[in-house]
Protein backbone atom coordinates (compact mmCIF):
# COMPACT_ATOMS: atom_id res chain seq x y z
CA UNK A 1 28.54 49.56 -40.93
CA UNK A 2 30.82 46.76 -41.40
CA UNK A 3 31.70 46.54 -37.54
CA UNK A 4 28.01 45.98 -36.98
CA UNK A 5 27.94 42.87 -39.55
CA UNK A 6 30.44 41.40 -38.02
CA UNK A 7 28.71 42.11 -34.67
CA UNK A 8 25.42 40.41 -36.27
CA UNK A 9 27.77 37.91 -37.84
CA UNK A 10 29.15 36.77 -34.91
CA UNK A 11 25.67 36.97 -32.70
CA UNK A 12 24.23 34.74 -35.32
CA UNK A 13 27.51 32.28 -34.98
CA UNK A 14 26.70 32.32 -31.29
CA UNK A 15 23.28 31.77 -31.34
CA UNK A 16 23.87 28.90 -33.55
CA UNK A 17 26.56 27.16 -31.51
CA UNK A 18 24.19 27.40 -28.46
CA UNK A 19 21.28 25.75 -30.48
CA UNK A 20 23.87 23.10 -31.52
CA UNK A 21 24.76 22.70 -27.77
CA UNK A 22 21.39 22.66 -26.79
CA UNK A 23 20.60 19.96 -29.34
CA UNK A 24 23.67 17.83 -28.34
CA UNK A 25 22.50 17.99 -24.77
CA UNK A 26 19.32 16.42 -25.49
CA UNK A 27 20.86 13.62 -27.54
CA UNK A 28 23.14 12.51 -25.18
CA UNK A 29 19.98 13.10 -22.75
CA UNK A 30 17.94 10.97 -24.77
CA UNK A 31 20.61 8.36 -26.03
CA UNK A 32 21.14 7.82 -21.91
CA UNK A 33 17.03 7.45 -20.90
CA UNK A 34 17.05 4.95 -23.81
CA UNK A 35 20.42 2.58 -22.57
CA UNK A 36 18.42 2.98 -19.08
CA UNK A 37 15.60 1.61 -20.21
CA UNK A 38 16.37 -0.90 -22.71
CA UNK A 39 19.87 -2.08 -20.74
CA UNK A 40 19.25 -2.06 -17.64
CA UNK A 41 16.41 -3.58 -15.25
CA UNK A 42 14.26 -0.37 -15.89
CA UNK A 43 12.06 -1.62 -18.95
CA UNK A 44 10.97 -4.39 -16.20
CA UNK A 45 9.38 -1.99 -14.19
CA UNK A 46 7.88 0.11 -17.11
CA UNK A 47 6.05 -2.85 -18.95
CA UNK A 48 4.37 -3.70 -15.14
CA UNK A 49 3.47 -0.05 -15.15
CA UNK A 50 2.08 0.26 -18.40
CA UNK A 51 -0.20 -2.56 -17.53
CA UNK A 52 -1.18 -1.23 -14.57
CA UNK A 53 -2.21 1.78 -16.21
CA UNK A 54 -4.01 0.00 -18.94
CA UNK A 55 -6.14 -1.97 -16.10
CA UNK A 56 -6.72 0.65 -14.46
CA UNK A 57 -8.54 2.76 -17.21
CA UNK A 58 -10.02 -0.27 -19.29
CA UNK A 59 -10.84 -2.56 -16.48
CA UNK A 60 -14.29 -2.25 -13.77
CA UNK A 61 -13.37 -1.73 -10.44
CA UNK A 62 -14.02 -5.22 -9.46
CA UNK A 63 -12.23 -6.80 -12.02
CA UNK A 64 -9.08 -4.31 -11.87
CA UNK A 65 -9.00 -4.75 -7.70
CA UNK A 66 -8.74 -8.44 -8.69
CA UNK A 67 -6.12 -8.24 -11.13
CA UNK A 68 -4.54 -6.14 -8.02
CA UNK A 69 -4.50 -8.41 -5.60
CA UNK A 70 -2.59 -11.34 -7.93
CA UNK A 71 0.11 -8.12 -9.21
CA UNK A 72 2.68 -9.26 -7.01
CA UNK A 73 2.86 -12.99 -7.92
CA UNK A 74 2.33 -11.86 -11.45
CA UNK A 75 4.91 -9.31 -11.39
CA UNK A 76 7.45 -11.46 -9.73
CA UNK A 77 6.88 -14.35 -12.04
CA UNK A 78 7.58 -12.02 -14.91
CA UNK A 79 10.70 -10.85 -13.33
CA UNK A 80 11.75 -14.51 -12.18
CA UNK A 81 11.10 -15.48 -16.45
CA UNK A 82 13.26 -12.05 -17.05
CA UNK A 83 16.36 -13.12 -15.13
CA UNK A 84 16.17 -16.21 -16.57
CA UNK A 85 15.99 -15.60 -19.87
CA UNK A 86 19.00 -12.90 -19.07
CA UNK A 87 21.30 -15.63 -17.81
CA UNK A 88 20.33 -17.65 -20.88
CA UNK A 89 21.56 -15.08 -22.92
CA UNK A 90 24.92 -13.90 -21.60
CA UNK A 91 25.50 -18.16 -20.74
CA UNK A 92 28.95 -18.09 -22.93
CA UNK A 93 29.64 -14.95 -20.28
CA UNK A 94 29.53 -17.35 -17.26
CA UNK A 95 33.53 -16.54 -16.59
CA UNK A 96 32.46 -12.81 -16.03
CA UNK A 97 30.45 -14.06 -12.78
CA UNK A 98 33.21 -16.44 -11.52
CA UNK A 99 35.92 -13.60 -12.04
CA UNK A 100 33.83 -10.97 -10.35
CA UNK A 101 33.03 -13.22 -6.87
CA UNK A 102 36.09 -14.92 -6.80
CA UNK A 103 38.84 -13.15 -8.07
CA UNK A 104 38.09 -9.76 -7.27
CA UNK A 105 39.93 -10.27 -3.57
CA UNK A 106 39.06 -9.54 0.03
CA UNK A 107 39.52 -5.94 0.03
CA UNK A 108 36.93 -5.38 -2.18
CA UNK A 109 34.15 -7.59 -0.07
CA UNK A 110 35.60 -5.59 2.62
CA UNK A 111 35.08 -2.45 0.75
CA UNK A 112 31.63 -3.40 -0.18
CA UNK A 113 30.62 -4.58 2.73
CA UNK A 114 31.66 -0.94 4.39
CA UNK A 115 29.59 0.76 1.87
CA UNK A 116 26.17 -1.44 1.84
CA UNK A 117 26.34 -0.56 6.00
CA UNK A 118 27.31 3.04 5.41
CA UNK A 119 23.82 3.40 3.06
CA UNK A 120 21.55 1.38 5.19
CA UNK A 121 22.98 3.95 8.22
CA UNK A 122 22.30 6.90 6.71
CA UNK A 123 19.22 5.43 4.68
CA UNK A 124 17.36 4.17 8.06
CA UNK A 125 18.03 7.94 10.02
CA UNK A 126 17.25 10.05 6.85
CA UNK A 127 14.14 7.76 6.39
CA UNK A 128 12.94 8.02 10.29
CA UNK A 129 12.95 12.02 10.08
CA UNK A 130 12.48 12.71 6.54
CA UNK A 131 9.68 14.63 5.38
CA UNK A 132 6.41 12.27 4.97
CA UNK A 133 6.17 12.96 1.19
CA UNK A 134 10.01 11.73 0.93
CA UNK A 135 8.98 7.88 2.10
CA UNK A 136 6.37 7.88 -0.57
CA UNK A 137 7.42 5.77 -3.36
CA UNK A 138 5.10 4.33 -5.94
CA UNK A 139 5.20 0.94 -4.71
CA UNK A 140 2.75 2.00 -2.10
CA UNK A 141 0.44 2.06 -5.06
CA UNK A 142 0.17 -1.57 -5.89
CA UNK A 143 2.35 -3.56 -3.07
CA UNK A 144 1.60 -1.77 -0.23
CA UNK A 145 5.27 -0.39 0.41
CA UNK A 146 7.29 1.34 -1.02
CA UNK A 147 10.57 -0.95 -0.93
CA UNK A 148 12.60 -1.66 -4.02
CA UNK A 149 10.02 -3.89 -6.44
CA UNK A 150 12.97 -6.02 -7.65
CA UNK A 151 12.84 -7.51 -4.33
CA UNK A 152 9.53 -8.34 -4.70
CA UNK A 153 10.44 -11.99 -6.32
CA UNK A 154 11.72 -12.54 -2.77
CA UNK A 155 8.60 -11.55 -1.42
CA UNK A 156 6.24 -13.37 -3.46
CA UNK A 157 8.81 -16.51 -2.62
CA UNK A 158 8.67 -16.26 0.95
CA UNK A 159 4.99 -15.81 0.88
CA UNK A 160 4.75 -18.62 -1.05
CA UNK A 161 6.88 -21.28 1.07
CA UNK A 162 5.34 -20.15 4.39
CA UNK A 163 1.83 -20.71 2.87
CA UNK A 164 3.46 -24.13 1.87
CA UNK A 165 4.87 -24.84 5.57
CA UNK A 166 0.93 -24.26 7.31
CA UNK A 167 -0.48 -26.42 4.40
CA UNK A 168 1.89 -29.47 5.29
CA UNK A 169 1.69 -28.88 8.89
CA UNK A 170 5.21 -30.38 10.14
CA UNK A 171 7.58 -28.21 11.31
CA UNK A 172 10.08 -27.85 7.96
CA UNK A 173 10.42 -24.34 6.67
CA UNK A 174 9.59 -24.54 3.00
CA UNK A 175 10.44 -21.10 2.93
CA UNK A 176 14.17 -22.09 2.19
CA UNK A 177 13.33 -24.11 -1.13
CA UNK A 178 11.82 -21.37 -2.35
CA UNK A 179 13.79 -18.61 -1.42
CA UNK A 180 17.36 -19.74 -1.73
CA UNK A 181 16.95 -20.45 -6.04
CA UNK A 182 15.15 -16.98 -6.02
CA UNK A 183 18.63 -15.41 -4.50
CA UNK A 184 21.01 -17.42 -6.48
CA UNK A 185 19.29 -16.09 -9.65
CA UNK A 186 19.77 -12.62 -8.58
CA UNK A 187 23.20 -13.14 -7.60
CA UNK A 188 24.14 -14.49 -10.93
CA UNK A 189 22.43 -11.48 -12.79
CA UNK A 190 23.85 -8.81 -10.51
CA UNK A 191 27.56 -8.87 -12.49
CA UNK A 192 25.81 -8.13 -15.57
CA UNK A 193 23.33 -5.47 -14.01
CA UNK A 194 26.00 -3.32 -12.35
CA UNK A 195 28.16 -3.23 -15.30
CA UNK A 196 25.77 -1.56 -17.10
CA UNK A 197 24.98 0.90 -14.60
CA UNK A 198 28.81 1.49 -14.24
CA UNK A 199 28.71 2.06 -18.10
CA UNK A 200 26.22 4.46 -18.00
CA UNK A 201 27.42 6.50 -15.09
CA UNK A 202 30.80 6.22 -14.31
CA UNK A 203 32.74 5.51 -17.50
CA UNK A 204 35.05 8.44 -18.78
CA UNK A 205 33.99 10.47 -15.60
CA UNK A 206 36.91 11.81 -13.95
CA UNK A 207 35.99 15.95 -12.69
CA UNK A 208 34.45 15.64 -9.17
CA UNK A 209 31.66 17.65 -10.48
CA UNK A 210 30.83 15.33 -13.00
CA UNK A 211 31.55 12.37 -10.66
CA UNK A 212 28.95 14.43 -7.85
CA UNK A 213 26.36 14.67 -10.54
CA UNK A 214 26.34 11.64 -11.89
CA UNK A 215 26.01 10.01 -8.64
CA UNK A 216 22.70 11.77 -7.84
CA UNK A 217 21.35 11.06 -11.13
CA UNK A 218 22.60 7.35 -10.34
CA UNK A 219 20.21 7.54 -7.09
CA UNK A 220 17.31 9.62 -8.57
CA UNK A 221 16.53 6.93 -11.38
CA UNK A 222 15.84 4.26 -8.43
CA UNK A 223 12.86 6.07 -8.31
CA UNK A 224 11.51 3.91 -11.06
CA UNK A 225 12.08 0.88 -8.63
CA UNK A 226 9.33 2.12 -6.06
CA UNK A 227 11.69 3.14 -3.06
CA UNK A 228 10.89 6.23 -1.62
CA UNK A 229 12.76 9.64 -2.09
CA UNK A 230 14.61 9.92 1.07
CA UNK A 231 16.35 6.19 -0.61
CA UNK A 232 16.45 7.12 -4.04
CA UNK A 233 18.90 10.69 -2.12
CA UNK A 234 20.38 8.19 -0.35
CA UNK A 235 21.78 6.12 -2.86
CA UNK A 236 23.84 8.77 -4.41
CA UNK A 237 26.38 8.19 -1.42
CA UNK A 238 27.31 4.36 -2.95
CA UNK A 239 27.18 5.76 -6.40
CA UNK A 240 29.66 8.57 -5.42
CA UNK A 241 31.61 6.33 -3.64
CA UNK A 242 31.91 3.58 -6.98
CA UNK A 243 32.83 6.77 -9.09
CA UNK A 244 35.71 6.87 -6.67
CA UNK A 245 36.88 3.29 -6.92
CA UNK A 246 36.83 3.42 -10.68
CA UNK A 247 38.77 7.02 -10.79
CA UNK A 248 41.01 5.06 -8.30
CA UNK A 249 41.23 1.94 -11.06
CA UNK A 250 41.61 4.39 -13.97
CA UNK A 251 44.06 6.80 -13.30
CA UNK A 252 46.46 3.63 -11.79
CA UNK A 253 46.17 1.35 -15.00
CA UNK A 254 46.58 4.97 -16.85
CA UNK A 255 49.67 6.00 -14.86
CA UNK A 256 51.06 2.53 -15.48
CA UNK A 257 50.28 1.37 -19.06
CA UNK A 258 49.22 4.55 -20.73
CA UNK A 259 46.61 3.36 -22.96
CA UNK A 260 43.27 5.35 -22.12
CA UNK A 261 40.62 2.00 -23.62
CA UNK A 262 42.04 0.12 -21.11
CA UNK A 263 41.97 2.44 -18.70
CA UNK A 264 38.53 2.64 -18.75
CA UNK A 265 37.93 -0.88 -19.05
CA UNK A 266 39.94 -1.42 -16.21
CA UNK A 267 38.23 1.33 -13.86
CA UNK A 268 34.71 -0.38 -14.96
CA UNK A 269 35.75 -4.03 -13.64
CA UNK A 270 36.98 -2.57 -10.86
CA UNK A 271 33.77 -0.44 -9.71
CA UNK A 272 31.44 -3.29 -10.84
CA UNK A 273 32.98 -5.53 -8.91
CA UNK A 274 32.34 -3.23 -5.82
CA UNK A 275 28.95 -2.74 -7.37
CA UNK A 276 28.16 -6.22 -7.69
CA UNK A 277 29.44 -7.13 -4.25
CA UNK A 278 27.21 -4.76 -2.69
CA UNK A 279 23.87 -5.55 -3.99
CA UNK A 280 24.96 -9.17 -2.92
CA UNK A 281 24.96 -7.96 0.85
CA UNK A 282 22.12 -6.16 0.58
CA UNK A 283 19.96 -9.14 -1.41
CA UNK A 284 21.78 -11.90 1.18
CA UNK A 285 20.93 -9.52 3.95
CA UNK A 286 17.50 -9.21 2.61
CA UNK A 287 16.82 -13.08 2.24
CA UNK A 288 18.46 -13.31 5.71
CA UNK A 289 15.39 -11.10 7.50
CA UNK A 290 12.98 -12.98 5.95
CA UNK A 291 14.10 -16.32 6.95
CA UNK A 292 14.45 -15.02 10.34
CA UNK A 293 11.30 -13.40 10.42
CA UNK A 294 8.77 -16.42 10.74
C-alpha cells in the first residue's frame, strides 16, 4: 500500500513537472512572438494588415478597390515615416552603423557577399520548380507579387521618379533622386534590424540542433513579409549559416577571455555584421535592377 503512494506520489510529481514544462514552453513561445513583433520590422507589416482587413469588411467594394489601388504608396510612405523615426531614435547609436560597415573588415563583405549569392542560387531553382502553392505569398493579395513588402518603398520610389522623368520629358532619370535616399535609409536601419534578429535567434545557441531549428524558424517568420514559401525555406540556409559565424565568434572570445557575457556579445557583433552586410547586397542589388530596368 505504501509502494503504490509513492507510485501515485511520484506520477503526480511527474505530471506536474510536465505541466510546468509545458507552461514554460509557451512563455518563452509567447515572450519570443511578442520581441518579433514589437522589435523587429514585423509590427510594420501587421498594422498594414490589420487595415487591410478592416477595409475590407467595413468598406463597399468601390471604395475598398480604391483604397487598394493607393496601398502601395500608402504603405511605403508609412514605412519610409517608420525608418525615419527609427534612426531618430537610436541617433546617439550612430557609431554602431560606422563600426559595423567600416570596421568589420573585408572578410566579412567577402563572407556576405558569398552567402547573399548562395540564397539567391538556391532561392531562384527552388522557386522555378517548386510546387505552385509554395510561390504564393500574401503579397499577391494587395501588390500583385509576392516579393518581400519591405522592398516595396523602393518600388513605390522608382514608380514614382519614372512617372517624374515622362512628365518632364528630357532625358534625366529622376528615378535616381528618388531611389538613392530610399536605399541609404535602409542601409542605415539594417545594423539595428539584424541585431535584433541575431538576438532573438542566435544568442546562447550553441547545439547544432538548436542552431538547425532556429534557422528555419528564422526563415518561416519571413512569411509575414509577403515572400512566398519556397523563400521563406530558403532563407533558413543564411540563417544557419549566421548561427555558424556567431558559434565561430563565441566559442573564440570564450576560449580566449573566459567570460561567457562577452562571449555572447561578441558572437552577436560578429553575426550582425554578416547579417547586416548581406541585406546591403541584396537591397544595393535590388536598387541596381531597377535602375537598370528602364
Amino acid at each position: 500500500m505504501k509502494a503504490r503512494k509513492t507510485f501515485d506520489s511520484s506520477i503526480r510529481e511527474r505530471n506536474r513537472g510536465d505541466r510546468k514544462s509545458i507552461a514554460s514552453r509557451i512563455k518563452k513561445a509567447c515572450i519570443l512572438l511578442f520581441q518579433l513583433i514589437f522589435y523587429t520590422r514585423l509590427k510594420y507589416i501587421i498594422l498594414f494588415l490589420l487595415a487591410v482587413i478592416i477595409a475590407s469588411i467595413y468598406w463597399n467594394n468601390l471604395l475598398f478597390n480604391l483604397l487598394k489601388q493607393g496601398f502601395p504608396f500608402l504603405f511605403s510612405t508609412a514605412i519610409f515615416s517608420l525608418i525615419v523615426h527609427e534612426l531618430w531614435s537610436n541617433r546617439s547609436k550612430l557609431n554602431f552603423i560606422f563600426k559595423i560597415y567600416f570596421k568589420s573588415g573585408i572578410l566579412t563583405y567577402l563572407r556576405a557577399f558569398g552567402i547573399a549569392l548562395l540564397t539567391l542560387t538556391i532561392g531562384i531553382v527552388f522557386y522555378i520548380y517548386a510546387p505552385e502553392f509554395m510561390r504564393w505569398g500574401w503579397g499577391n493579395l494587395v501588390f500583385g507579387n509576392s516579393a518581400n513588402v519591405m522592398f516595396q518603398p523602393l518600388d513605390t520610389a522608382n514608380q514614382v521618379g519614372q512617372h517624374v522623368s515622362e512628365l518632364q520629358g528630357n532625358h534625366f532619370d529622376f528615378r535616381w533622386l528618388f531611389l538613392i535616399p530610399v536605399w541609404m535609409l535602409f542601409i542605415l536601419a539594417l545594423p539595428f534590424w539584424a541585431e535584433v534578429e541575431e538576438k532573438l535567434f542566435r544568442q546562447g545557441i550553441h547545439s547544432w540542433k538548436e542552431i538547425t531549428i532556429s534557422s528555419i524558424k528564422f526563415g518561416l517568420v519571413h512569411l509575414v513579409m509577403g515572400i512566398p514559401i519556397c523563400w521563406a525555406l530558403t532563407l533558413s540556409i543564411p540563417g544557419f549559416l549566421f548561427a555558424c559565424r556567431y558559434k565561430y565568434a563565441y566559442h573564440r572570445h570564450l576560449k580566449k577571455f573566459k567570460d561567457e557575457a562577452k562571449a555572447q556579445t561578441d558572437g552577436v557583433l560578429a553575426s550582425t555584421a554578416d547579417h547586416t552586410l548581406y541585406n546591403a547586397i541584396l537591397i544595393t542589388f535590388s536598387v541596381v535592377l531597377l535602375l537598370l530596368i528602364s
